[in-house]
C-alpha atoms as a PDB file:
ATOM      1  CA  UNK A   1     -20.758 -31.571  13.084  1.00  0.00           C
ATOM      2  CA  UNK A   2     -17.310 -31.649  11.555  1.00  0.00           C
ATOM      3  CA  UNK A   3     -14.907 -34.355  11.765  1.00  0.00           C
ATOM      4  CA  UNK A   4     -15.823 -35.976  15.145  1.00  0.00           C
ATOM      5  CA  UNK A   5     -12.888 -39.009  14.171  1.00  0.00           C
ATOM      6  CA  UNK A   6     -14.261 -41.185  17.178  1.00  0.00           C
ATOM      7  CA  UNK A   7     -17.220 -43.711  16.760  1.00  0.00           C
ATOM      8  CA  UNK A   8     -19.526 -44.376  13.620  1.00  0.00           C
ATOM      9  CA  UNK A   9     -22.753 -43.370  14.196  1.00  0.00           C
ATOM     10  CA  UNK A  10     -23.641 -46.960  15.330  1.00  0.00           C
ATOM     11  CA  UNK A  11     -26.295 -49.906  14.216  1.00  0.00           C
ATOM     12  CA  UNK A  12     -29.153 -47.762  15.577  1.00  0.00           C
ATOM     13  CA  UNK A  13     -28.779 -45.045  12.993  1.00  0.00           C
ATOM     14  CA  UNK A  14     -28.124 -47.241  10.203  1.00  0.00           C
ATOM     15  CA  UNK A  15     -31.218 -49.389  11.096  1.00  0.00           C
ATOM     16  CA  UNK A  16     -33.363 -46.274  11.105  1.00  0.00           C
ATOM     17  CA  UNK A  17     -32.131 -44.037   8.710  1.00  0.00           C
ATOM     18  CA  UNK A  18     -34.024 -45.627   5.651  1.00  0.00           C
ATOM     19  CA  UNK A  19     -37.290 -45.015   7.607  1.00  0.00           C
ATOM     20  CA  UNK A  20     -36.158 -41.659   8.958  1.00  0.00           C
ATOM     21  CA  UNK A  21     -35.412 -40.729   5.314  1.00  0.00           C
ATOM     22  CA  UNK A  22     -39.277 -40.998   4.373  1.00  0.00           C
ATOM     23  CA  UNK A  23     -39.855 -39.004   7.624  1.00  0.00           C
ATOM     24  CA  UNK A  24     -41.932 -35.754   7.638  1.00  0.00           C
ATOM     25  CA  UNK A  25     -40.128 -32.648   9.272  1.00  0.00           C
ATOM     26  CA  UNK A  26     -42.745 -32.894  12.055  1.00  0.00           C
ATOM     27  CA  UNK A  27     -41.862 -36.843  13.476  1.00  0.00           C
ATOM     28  CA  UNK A  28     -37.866 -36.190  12.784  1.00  0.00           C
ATOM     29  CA  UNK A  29     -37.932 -32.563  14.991  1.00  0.00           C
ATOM     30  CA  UNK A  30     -39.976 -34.640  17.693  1.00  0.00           C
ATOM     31  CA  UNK A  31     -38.254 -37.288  17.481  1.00  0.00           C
ATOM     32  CA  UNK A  32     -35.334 -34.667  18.265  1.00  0.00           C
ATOM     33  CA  UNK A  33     -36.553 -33.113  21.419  1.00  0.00           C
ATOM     34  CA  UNK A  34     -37.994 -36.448  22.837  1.00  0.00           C
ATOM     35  CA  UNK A  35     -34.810 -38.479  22.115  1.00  0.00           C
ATOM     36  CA  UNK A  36     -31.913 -36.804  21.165  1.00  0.00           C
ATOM     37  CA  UNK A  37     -32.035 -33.704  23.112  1.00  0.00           C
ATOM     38  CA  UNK A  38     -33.758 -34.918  26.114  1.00  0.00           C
ATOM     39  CA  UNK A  39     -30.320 -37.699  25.975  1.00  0.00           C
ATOM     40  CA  UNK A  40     -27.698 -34.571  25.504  1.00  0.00           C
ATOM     41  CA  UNK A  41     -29.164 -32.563  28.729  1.00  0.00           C
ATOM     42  CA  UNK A  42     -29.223 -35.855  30.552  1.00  0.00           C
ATOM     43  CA  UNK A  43     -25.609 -36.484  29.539  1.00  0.00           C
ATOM     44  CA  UNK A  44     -23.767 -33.284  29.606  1.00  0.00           C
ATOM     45  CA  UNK A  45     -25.495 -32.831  33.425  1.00  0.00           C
ATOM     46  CA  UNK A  46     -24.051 -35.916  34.586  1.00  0.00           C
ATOM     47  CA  UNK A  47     -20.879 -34.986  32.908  1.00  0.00           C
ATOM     48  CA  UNK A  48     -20.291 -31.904  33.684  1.00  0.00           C
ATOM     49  CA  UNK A  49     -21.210 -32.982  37.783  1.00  0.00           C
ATOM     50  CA  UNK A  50     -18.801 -35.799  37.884  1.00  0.00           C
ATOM     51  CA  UNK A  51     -15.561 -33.394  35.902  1.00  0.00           C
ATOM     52  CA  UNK A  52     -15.941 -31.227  38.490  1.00  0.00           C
ATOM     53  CA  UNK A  53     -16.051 -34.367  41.382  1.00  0.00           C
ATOM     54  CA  UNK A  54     -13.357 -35.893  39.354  1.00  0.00           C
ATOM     55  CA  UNK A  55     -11.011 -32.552  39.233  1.00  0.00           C
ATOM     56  CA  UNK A  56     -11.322 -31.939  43.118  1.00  0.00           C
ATOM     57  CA  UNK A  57     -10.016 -35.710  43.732  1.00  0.00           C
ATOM     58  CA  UNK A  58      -7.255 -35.969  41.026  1.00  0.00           C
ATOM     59  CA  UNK A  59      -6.474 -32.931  39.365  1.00  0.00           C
ATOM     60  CA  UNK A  60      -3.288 -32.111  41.381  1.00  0.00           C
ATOM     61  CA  UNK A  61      -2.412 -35.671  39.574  1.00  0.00           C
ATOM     62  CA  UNK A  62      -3.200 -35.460  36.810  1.00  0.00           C
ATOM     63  CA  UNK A  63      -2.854 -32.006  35.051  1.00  0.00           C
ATOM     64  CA  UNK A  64      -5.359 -33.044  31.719  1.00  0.00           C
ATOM     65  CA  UNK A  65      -7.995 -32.957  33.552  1.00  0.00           C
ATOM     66  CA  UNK A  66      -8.174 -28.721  33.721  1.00  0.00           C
ATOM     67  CA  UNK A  67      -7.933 -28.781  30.145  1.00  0.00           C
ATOM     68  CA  UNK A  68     -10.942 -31.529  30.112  1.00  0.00           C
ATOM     69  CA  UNK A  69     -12.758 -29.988  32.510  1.00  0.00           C
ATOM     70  CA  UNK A  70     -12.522 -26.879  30.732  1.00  0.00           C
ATOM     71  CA  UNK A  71     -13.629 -28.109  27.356  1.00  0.00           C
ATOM     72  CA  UNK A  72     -16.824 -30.099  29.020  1.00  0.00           C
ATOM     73  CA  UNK A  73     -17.836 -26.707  29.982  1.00  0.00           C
ATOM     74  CA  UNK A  74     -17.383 -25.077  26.647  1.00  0.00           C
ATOM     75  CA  UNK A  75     -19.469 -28.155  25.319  1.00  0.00           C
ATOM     76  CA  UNK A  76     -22.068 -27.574  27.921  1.00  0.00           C
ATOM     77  CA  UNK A  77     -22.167 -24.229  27.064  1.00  0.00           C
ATOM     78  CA  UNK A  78     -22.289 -24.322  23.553  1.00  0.00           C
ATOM     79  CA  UNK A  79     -25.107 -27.180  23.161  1.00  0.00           C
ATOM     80  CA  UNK A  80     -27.568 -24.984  25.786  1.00  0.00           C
ATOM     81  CA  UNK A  81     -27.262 -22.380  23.639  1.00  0.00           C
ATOM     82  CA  UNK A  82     -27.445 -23.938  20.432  1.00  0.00           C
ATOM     83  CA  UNK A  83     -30.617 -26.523  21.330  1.00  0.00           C
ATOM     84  CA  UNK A  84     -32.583 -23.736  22.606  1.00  0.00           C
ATOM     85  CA  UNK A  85     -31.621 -22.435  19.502  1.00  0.00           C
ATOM     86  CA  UNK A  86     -33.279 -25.305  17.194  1.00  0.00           C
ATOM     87  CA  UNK A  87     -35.813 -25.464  19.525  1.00  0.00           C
ATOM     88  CA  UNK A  88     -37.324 -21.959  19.828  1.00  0.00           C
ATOM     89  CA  UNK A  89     -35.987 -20.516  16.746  1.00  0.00           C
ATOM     90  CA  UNK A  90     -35.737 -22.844  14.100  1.00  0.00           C
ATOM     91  CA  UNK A  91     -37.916 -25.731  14.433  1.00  0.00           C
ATOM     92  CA  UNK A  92     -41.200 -23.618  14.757  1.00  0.00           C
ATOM     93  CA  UNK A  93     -39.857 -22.608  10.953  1.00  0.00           C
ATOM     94  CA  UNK A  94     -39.330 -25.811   9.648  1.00  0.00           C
ATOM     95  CA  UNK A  95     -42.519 -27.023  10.620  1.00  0.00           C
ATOM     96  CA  UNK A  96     -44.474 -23.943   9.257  1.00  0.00           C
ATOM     97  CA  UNK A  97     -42.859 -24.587   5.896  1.00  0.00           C
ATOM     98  CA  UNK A  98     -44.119 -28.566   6.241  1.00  0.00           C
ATOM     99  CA  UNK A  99     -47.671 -27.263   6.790  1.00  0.00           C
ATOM    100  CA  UNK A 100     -47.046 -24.487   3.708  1.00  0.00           C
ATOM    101  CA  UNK A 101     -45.883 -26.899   1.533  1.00  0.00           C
ATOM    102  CA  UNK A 102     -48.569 -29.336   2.169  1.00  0.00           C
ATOM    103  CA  UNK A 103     -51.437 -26.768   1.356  1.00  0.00           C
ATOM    104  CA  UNK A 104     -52.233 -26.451   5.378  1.00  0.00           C
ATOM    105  CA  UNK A 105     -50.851 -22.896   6.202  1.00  0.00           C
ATOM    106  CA  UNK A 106     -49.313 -20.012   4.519  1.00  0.00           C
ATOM    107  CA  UNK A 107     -45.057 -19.810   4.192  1.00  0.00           C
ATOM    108  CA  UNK A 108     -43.951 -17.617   7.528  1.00  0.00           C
ATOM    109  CA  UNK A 109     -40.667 -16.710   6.318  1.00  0.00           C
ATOM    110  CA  UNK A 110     -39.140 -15.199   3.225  1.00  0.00           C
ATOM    111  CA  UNK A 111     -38.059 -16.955   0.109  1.00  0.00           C
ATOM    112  CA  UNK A 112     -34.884 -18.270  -0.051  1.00  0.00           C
ATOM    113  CA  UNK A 113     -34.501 -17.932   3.979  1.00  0.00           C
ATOM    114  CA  UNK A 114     -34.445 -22.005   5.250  1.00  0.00           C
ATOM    115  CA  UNK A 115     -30.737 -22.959   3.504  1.00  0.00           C
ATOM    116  CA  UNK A 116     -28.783 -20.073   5.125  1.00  0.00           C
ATOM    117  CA  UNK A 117     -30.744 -20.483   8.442  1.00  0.00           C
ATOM    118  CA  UNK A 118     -29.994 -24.369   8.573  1.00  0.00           C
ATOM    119  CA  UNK A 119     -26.579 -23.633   7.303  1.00  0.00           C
ATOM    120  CA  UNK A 120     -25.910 -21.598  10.298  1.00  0.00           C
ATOM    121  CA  UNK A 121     -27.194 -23.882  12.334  1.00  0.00           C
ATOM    122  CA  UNK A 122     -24.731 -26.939  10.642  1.00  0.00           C
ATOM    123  CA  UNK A 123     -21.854 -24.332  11.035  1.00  0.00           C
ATOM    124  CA  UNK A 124     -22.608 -24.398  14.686  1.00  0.00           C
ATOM    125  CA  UNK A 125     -22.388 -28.060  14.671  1.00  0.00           C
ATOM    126  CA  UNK A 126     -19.090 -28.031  13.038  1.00  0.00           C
ATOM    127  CA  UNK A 127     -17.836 -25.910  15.844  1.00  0.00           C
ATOM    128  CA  UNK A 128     -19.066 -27.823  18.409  1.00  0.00           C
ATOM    129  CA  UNK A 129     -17.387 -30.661  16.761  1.00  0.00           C
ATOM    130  CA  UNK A 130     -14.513 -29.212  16.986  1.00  0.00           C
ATOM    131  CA  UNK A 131     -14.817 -28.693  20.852  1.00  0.00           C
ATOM    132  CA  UNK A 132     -15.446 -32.480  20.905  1.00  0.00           C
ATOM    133  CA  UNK A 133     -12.683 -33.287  19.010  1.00  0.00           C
ATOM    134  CA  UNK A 134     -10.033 -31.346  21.375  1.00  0.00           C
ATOM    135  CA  UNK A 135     -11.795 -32.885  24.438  1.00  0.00           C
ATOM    136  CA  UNK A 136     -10.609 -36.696  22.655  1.00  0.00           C
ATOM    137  CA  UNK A 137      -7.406 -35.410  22.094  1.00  0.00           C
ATOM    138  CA  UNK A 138      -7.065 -34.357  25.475  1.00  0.00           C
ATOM    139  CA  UNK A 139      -8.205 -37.093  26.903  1.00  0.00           C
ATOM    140  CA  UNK A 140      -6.421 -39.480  25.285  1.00  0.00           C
ATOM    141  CA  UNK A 141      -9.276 -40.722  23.299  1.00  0.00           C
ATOM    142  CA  UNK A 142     -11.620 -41.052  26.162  1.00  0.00           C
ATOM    143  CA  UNK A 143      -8.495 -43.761  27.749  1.00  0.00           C
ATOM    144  CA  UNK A 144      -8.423 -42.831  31.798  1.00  0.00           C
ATOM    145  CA  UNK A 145      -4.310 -42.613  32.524  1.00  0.00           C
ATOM    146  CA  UNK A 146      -3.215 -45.913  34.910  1.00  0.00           C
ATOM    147  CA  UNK A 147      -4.393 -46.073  38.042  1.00  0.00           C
ATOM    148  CA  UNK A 148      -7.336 -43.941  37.669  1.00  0.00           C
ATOM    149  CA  UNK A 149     -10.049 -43.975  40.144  1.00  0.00           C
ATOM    150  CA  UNK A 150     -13.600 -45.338  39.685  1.00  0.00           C
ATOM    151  CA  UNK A 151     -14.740 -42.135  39.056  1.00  0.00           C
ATOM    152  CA  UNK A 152     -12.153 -40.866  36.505  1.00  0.00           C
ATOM    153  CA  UNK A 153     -12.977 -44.066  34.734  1.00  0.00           C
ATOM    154  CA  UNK A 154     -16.900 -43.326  34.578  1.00  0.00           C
ATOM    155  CA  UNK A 155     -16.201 -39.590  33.027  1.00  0.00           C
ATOM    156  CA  UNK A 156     -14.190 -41.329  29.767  1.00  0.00           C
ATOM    157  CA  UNK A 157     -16.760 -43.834  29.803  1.00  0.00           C
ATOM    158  CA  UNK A 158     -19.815 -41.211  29.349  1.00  0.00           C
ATOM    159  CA  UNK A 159     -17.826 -38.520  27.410  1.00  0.00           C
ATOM    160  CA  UNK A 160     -17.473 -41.669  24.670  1.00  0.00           C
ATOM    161  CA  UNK A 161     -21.336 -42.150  25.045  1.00  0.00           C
ATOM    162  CA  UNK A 162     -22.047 -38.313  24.795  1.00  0.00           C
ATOM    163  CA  UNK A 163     -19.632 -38.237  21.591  1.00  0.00           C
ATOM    164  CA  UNK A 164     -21.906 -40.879  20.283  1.00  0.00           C
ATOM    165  CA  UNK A 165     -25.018 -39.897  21.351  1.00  0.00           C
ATOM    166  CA  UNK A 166     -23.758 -36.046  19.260  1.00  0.00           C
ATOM    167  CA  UNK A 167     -22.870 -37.898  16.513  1.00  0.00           C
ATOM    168  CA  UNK A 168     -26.467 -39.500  16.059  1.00  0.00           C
ATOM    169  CA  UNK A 169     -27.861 -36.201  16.669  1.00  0.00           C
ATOM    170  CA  UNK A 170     -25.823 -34.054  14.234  1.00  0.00           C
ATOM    171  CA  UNK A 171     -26.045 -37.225  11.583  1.00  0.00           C
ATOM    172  CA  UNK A 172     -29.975 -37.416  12.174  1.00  0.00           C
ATOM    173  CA  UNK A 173     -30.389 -32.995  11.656  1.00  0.00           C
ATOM    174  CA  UNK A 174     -27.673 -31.883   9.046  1.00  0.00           C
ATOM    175  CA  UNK A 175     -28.231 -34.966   6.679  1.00  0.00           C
ATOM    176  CA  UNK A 176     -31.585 -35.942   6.984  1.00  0.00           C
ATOM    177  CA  UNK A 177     -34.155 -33.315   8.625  1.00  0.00           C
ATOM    178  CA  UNK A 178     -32.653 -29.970   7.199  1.00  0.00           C
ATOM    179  CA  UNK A 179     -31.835 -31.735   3.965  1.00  0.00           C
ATOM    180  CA  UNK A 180     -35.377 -32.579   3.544  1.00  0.00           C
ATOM    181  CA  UNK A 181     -36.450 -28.915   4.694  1.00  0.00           C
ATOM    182  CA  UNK A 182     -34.388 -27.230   1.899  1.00  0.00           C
ATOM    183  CA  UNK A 183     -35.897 -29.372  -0.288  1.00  0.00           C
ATOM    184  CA  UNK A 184     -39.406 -28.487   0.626  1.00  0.00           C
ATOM    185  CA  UNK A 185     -38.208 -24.868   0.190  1.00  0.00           C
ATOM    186  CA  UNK A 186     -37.024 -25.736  -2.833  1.00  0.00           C
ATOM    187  CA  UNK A 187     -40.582 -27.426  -4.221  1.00  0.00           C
ATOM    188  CA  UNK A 188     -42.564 -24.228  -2.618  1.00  0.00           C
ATOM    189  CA  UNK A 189     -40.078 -21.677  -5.100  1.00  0.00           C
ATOM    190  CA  UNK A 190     -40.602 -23.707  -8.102  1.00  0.00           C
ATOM    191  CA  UNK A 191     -44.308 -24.154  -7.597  1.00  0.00           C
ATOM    192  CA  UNK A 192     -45.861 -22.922  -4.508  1.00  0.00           C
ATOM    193  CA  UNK A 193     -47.760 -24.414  -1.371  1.00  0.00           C
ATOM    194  CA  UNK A 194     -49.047 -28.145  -2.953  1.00  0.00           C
ATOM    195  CA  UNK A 195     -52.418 -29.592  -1.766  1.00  0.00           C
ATOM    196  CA  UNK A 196     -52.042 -32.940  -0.531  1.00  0.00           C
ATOM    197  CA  UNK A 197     -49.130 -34.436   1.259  1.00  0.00           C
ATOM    198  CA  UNK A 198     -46.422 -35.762  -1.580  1.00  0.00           C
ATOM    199  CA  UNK A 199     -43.114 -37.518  -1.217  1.00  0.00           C
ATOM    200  CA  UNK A 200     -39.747 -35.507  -1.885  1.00  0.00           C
ATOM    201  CA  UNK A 201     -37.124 -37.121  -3.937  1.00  0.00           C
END
């Protein structure tokens, strides 16, 4: 995503990243849909239920909270549309150019295809960064205004942990599973499909 400007991505990543960096395409895009997407739907459901309990009870206080509210739903929006996205569109590719380039099945899409289809998909999470960015601004850096109530409190609290739990995601995709696809497409145009699994610089 672009410039998020909130948390670093946190001890987690940088305790896994060396491992994830030897990763095949295969474990990183299920480690994506068992982890890291399952966690955004989780999140952005319980986020988007308690804006909308949090904007009946205080929004005739406290005017931020339409533009908030607003944004959450653009995020919502947004990430549906772009997991499915990964999901049904682009990790079915990426994993049919593993098995190509390990000798195991022919390449399904044309040459040159895999850095302007993952670049897409980064340019997505740039905008959606963006959306995430106006939401902190808005609210104040995820900092409830004094004398918030309980629940006002809990929405900050898990927009900070859905900013976070983005960030990993985004980190984890743009600079470590579709850097390693465009290298594999990269291998397959200099040499073709290679028998026998090897290790990509």
């Amino acid at each position: 995503m672009g410039s998020l400007a909130v948390a670093s991505p946190g001890p987690e990543f940088a305790a896994n990243s060396e491992q994830w960096e030897g990763s095949t395409c295969e474990f990183l895009i299920l480690r994506v849909l068992r982890k890291e997407h399952a966690d955004l739907r989780a999140a952005i459901r319980s986020v988007r239920t308690l804006a909308k309990l949090v904007r009946e009870r205080e929004e005739p206080k406290q005017a931020e909270l339409t533009t908030v509210g607003d944004l959450i739903e653009d995020l919502a929006a947004e990430l549906a549309a772009h997991m499915l996205a990964e999901e049904h569109a682009v990790f079915p590719v990426l994993l049919d150019l593993e098995l190509a380039y390990v000798g195991e099945g022919p390449i399904s899409m044309p040459a040159r295809r895999i850095e302007p289809l993952l670049r897409n998909m980064s340019q997505q999470h740039s905008a959606t960064g963006r959306t995430l960015t106006r939401i902190h601004h808005e609210s104040n850096g995820y900092h409830p205004p004094a004398g918030a109530g309980v629940e006002y409190k809990q929405l900050y609290e898990q927009m900070a942990t859905l900013d976070a739990e983005l960030r990993r995601d985004v980190r984890l995709e743009d600079s470590i599973l579709f850097r390693r696809a465009t290298q594999i497409e990269r291998e397959l145009l200099r040499g073709g499909p290679v028998r026998g699994r090897q290790q990509i610089a």
